[in-house]
Protein backbone atom coordinates (compact mmCIF):
# COMPACT_ATOMS: atom_id res chain seq x y z
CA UNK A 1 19.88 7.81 10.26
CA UNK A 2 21.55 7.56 13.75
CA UNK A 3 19.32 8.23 16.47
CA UNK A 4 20.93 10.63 19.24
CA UNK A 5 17.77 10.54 21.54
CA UNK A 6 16.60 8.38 24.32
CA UNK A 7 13.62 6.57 22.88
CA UNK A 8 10.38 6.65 25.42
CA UNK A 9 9.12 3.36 22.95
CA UNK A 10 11.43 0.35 22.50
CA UNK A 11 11.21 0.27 19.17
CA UNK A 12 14.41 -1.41 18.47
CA UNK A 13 12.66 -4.93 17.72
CA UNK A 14 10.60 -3.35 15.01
CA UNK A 15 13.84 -1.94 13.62
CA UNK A 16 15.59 -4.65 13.54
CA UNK A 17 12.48 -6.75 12.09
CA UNK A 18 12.07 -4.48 9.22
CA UNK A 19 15.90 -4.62 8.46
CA UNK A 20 15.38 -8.33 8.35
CA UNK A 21 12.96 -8.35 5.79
CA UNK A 22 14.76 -5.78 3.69
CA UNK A 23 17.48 -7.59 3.77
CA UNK A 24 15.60 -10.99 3.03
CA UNK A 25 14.34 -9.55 -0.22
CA UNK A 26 17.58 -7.70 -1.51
CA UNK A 27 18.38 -11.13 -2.15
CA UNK A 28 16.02 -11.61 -4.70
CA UNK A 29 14.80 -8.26 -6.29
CA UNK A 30 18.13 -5.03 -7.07
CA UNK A 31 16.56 -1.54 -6.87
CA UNK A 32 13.03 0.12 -5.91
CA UNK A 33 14.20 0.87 -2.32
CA UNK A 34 11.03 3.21 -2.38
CA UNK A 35 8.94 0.78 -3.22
CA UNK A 36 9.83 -1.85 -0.73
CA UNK A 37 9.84 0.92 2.20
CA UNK A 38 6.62 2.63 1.36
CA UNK A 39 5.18 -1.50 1.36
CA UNK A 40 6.89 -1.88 4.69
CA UNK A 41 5.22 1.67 6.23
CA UNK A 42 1.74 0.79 5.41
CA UNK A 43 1.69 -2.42 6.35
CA UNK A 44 2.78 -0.95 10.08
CA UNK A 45 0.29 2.06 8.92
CA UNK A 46 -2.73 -0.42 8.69
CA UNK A 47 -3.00 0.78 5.24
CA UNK A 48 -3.66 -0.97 1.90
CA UNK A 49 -1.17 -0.29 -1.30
CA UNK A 50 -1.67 0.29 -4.93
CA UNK A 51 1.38 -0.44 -7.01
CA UNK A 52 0.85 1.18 -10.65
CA UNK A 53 3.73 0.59 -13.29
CA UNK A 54 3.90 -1.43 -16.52
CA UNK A 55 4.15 -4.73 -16.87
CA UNK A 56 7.43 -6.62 -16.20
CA UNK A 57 8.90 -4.08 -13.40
CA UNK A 58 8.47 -6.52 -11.14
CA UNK A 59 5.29 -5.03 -9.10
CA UNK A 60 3.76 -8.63 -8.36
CA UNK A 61 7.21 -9.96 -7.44
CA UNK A 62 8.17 -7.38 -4.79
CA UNK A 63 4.39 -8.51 -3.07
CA UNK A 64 4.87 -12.03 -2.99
CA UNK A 65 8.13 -11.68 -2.00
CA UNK A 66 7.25 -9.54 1.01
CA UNK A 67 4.06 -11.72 1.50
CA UNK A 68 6.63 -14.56 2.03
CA UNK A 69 8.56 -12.51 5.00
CA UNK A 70 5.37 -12.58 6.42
CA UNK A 71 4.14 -15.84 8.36
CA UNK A 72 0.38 -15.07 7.28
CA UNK A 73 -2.16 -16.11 4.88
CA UNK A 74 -1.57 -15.03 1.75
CA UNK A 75 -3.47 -15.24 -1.32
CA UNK A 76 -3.01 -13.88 -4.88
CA UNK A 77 -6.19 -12.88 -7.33
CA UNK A 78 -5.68 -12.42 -11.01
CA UNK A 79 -8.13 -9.46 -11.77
CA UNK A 80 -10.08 -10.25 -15.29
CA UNK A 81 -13.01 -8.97 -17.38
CA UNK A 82 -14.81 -11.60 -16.21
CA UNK A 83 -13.89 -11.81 -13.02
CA UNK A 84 -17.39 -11.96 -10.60
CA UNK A 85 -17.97 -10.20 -6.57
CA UNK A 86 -18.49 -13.77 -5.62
CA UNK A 87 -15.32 -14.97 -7.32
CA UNK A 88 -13.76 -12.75 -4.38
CA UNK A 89 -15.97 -12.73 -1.43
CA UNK A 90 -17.41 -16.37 -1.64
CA UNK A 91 -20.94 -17.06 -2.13
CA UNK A 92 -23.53 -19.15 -0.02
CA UNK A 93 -23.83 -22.99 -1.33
CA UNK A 94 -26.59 -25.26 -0.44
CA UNK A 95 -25.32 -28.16 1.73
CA UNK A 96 -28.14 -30.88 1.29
CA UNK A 97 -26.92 -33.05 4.61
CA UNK A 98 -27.72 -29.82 6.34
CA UNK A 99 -30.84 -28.74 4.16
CA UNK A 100 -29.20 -25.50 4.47
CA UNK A 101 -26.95 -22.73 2.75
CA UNK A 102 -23.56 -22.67 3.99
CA UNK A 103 -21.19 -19.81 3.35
CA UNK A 104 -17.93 -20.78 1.09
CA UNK A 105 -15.27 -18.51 1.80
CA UNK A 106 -13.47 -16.99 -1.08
CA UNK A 107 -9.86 -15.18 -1.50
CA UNK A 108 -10.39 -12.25 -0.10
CA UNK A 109 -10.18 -14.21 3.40
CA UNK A 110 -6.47 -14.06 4.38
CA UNK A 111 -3.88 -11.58 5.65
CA UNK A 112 -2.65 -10.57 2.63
CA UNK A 113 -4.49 -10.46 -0.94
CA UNK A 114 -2.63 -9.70 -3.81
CA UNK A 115 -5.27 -7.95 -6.48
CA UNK A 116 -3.14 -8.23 -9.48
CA UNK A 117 -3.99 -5.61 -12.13
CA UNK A 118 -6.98 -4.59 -10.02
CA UNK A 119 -8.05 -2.47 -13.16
CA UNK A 120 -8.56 -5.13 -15.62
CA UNK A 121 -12.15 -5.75 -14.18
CA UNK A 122 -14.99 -3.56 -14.46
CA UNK A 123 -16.60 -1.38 -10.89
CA UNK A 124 -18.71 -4.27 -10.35
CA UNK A 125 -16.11 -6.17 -9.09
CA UNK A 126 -13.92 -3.70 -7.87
CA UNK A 127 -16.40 -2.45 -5.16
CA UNK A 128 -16.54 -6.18 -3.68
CA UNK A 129 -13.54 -4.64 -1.77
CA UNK A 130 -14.99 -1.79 -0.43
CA UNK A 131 -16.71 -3.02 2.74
CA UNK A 132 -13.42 -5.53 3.47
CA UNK A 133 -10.88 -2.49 2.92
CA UNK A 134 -12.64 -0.20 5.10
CA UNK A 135 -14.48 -2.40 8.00
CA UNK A 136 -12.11 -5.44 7.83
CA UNK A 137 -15.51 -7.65 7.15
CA UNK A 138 -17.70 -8.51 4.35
CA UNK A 139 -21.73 -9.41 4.20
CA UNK A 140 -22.94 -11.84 1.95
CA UNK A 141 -26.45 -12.55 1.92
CA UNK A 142 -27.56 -10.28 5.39
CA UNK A 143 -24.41 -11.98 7.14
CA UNK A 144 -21.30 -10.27 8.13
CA UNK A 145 -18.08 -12.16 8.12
CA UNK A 146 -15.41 -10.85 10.40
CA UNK A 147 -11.64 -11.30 8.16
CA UNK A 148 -8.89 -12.22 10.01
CA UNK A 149 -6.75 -9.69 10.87
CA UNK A 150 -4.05 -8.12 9.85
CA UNK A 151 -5.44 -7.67 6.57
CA UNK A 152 -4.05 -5.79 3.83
CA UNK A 153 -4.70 -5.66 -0.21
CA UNK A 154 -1.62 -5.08 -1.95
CA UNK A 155 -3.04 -3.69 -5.38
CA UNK A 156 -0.94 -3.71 -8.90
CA UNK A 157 -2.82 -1.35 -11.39
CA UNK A 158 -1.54 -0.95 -15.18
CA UNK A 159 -1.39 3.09 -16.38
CA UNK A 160 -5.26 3.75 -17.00
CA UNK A 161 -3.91 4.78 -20.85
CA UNK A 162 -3.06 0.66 -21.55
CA UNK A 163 -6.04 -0.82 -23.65
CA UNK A 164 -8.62 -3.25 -21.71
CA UNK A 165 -8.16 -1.23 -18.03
CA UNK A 166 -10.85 0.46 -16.03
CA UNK A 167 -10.11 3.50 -14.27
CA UNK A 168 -11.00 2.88 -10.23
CA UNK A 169 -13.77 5.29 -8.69
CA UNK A 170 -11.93 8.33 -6.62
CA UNK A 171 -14.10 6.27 -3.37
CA UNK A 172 -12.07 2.98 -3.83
CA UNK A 173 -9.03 4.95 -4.43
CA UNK A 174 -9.13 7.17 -1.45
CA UNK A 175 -9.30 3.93 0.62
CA UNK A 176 -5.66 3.14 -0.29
CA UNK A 177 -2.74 4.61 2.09
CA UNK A 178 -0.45 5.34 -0.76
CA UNK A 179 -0.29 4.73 -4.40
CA UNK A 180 3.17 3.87 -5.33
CA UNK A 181 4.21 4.57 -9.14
CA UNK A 182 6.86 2.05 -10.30
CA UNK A 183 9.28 3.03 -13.54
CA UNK A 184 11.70 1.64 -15.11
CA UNK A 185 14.63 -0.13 -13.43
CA UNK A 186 18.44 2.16 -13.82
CA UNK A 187 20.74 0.65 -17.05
CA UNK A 188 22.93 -0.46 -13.95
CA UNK A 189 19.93 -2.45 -12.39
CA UNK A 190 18.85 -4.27 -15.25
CA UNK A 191 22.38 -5.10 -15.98
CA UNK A 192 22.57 -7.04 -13.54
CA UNK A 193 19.38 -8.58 -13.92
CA UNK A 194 20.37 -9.75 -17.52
CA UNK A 195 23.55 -11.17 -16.02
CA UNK A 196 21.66 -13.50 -13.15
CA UNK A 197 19.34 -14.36 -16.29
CA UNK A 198 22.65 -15.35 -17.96
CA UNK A 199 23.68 -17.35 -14.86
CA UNK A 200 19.94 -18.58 -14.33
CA UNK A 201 19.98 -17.59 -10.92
CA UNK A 202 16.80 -15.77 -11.79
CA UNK A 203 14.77 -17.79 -11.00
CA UNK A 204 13.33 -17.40 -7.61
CA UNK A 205 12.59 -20.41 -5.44
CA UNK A 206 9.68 -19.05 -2.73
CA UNK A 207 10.17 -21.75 -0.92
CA UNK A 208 13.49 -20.76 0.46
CA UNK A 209 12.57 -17.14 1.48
CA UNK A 210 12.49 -16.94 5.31
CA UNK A 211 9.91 -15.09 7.70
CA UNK A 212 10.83 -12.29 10.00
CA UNK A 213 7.25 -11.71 11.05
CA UNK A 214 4.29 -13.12 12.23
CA UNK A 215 0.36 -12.37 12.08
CA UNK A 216 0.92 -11.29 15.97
CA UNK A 217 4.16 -9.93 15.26
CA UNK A 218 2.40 -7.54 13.02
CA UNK A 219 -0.28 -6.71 15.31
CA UNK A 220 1.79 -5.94 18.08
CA UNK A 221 4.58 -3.45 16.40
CA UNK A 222 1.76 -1.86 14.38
CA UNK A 223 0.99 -1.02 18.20
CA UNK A 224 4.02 0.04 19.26
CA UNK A 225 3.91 2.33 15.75
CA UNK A 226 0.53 4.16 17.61
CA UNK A 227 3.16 5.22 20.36
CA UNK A 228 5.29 7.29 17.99
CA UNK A 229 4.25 11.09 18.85
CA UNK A 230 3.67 13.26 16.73
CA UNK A 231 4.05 17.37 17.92
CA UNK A 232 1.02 19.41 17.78
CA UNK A 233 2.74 21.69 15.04
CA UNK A 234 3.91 18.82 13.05
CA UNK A 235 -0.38 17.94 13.08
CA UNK A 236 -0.77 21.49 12.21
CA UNK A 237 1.57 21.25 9.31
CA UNK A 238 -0.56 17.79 7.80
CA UNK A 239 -3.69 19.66 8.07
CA UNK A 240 -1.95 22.84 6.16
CA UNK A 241 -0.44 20.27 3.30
CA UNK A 242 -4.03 18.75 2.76
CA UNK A 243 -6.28 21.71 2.92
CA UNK A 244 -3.71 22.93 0.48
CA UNK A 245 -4.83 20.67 -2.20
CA UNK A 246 -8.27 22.04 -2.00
CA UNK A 247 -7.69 25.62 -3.01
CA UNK A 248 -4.80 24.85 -5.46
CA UNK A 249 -6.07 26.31 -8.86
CA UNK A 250 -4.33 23.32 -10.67
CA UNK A 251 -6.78 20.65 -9.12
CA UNK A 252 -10.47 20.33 -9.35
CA UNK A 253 -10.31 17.73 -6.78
CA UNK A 254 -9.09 17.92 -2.65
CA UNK A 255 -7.65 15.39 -0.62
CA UNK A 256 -10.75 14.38 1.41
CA UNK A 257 -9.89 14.02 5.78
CA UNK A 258 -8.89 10.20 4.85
CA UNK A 259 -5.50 12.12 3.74
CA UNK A 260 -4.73 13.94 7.05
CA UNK A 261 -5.04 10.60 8.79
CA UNK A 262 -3.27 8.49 6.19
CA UNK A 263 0.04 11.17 6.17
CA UNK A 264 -0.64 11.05 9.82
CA UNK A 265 -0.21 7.08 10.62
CA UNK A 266 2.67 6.69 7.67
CA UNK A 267 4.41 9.51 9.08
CA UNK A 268 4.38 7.53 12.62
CA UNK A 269 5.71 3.86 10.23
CA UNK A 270 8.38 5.98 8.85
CA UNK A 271 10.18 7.37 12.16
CA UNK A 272 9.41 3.99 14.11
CA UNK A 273 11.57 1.86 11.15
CA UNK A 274 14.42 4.46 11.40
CA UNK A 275 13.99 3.33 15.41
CA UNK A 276 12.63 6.94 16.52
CA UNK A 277 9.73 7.57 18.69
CA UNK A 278 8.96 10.69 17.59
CA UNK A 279 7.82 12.49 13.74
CA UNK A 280 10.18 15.06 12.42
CA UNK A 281 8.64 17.23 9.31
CA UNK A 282 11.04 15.09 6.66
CA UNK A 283 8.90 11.60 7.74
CA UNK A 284 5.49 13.82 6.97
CA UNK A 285 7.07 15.18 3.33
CA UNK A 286 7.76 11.67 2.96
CA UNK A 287 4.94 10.10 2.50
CA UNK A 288 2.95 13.34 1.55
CA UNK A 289 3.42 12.52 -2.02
CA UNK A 290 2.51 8.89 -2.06
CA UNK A 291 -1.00 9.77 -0.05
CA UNK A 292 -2.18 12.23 -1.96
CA UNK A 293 -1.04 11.81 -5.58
CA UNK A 294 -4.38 9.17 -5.80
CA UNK A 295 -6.80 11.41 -4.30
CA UNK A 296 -6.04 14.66 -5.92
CA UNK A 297 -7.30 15.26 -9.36
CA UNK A 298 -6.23 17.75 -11.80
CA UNK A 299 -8.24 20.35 -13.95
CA UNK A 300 -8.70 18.97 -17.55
CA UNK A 301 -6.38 22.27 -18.41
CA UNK A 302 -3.40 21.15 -16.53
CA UNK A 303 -3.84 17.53 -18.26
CA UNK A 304 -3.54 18.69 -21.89
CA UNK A 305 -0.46 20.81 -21.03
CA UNK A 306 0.77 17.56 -19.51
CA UNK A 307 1.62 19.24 -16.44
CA UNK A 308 2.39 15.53 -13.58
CA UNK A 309 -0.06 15.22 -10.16
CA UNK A 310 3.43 15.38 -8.51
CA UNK A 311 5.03 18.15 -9.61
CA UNK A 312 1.76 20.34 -8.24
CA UNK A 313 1.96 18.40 -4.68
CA UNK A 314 5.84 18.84 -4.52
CA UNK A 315 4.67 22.62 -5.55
CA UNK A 316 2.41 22.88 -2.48
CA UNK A 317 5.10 21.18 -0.25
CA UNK A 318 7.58 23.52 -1.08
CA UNK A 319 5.21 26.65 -0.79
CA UNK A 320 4.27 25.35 3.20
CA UNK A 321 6.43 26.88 5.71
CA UNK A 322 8.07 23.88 8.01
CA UNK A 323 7.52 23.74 11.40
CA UNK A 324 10.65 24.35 13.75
């Protein structure tokens, strides 16, 4: 989208940075534009992501390959039955030279944590995230560790219907920005991807993939993204999308305030990577779907007639009259 108007924000290295990376991982990986974009918005959101789609459409590929564009720590958790808090967190081990415990840092300490098929472990382990997705620290034994920031948990979930997966509490889930549902790849895209399998240029050396952005980088363009303004009708119009969802007779569950803000800061990501300084309603309808499919529930009624979360929110979106 061209921009006609005189930015007040410089946003044009943030643009040209996100390009980059888009560009950087075409290489590798042929469709899900939405899915790469919607990764790239709540990173500069300050938001965390679940990715829910079967296996093999190349959810855990499309985060490692964007953790790669990204000069940060990165570190990937495999999400089992038997998978323990401490196994995440790290757990206090007695040093004897020291006659004292000393705090072993586990995964969860690094810019970027991949928690691959997040469902596959029971609450117990799930809620070791809670504290480090919502204060960006963790306590272990009356001590609070500070993480290192930016930090962001890039989540892949299997459907909740696959055997041996545990449905997350709504309190985890409302602490993810979006949740972004991958399908099936286009007869087109996986065309293709059967003829670089026939070539065996499928396989994907990480190695080689270059980075566009640093831990600072990150930092500082997620505060040029706070500079984006955002109309006092266009804030009207949020608050009328989410208080919509809790008088819709089709849900028995609301968006909670965690919404507003979430459609609020992606709506701010979305205009800054198309280079604009400003929100216009189609950046807010945007990522209204991706917020709030998560944290919306619907009445057991509209389940058995099989009625989908997003037709009702594209319902209420088309019922709310757009600002001018």
């Amino acid at each position: 989208m061209e921009n006609k108007f005189e930015n007040r924000v410089d946003l044009t290295e943030l643009a040209t940075h996100i390009a980059e990376v888009k560009t950087e991982i075409g290489k590798y990986i042929k469709g899900q534009p939405q899915l790469l974009d919607l990764l790239l918005i709540a990173i500069l959101a300050d938001g965390h992501v679940l990715i829910e789609g079967v296996p093999g459409v190349a959810k855990t590929l499309t985060a490692r390959l964007l953790a790669r564009t990204i000069d940060a720590n990165f570190k990937r958790i495999q999400f089992t039955p038997d998978l323990m808090p401490s196994d995440i967190i790290g757990t206090s081990i007695f040093n004897s030279k020291n006659n004292d415990f000393e705090f072993k840092r586990g995964p969860l300490f690094a810019n970027i944590v991949l928690a691959d098929e997040i469902n596959r472990s029971p609450a117990k382990t799930q809620a070791a995230l809670f504290e480090a997705m919502e204060e960006r620290q963790v306590t272990v034994d009356g001590t609070t560790h500070k993480l290192d920031l930016p930090f962001v948990v890039l989540a892949t979930q299997n459907p909740i219907e696959q055997e041996g997966t545990y449905r997350l509490p709504e309190a985890q889930l409302d602490r993810f920005i979006f949740k972004i549902t991958v399908g099936y790849p286009s007869m087109e895209e996986e065309t293709e991807m059967l003829t670089n399998v026939q070539l065996n240029s499928h396989i994907i050396d990480f190695t080689k993939v270059k980075s566009y952005l640093s831990k600072d980088g990150i930092i500082k363009l997620k505060g040029l993204v706070q500079k984006v303004v955002v109309e006092e009708n266009l804030i009207k119009y949020i608050i009328q999308l989410v208080a919509a969802t809790r008088k819709n007779s089709n849900l028995y569950l609301g968006a909670s305030p965690r919404a507003s803000i979430a459609i609020l800061n992606a709506a701010k990501a979305t205009a800054a990577i198309q280079n604009r300084d400003f929100v216009t309603p189609d950046d807010i309808k945007y990522v209204a779907t991706p917020v709030l499919r998560h944290r919306v529930a619907l009445t057991p009624e509209k389940e058995m007639e099989g009625i989908h979360v997003d037709t009702v929110i594209q319902q209420l979106i088309d019922k709310i009259e757009v600002p001018r």
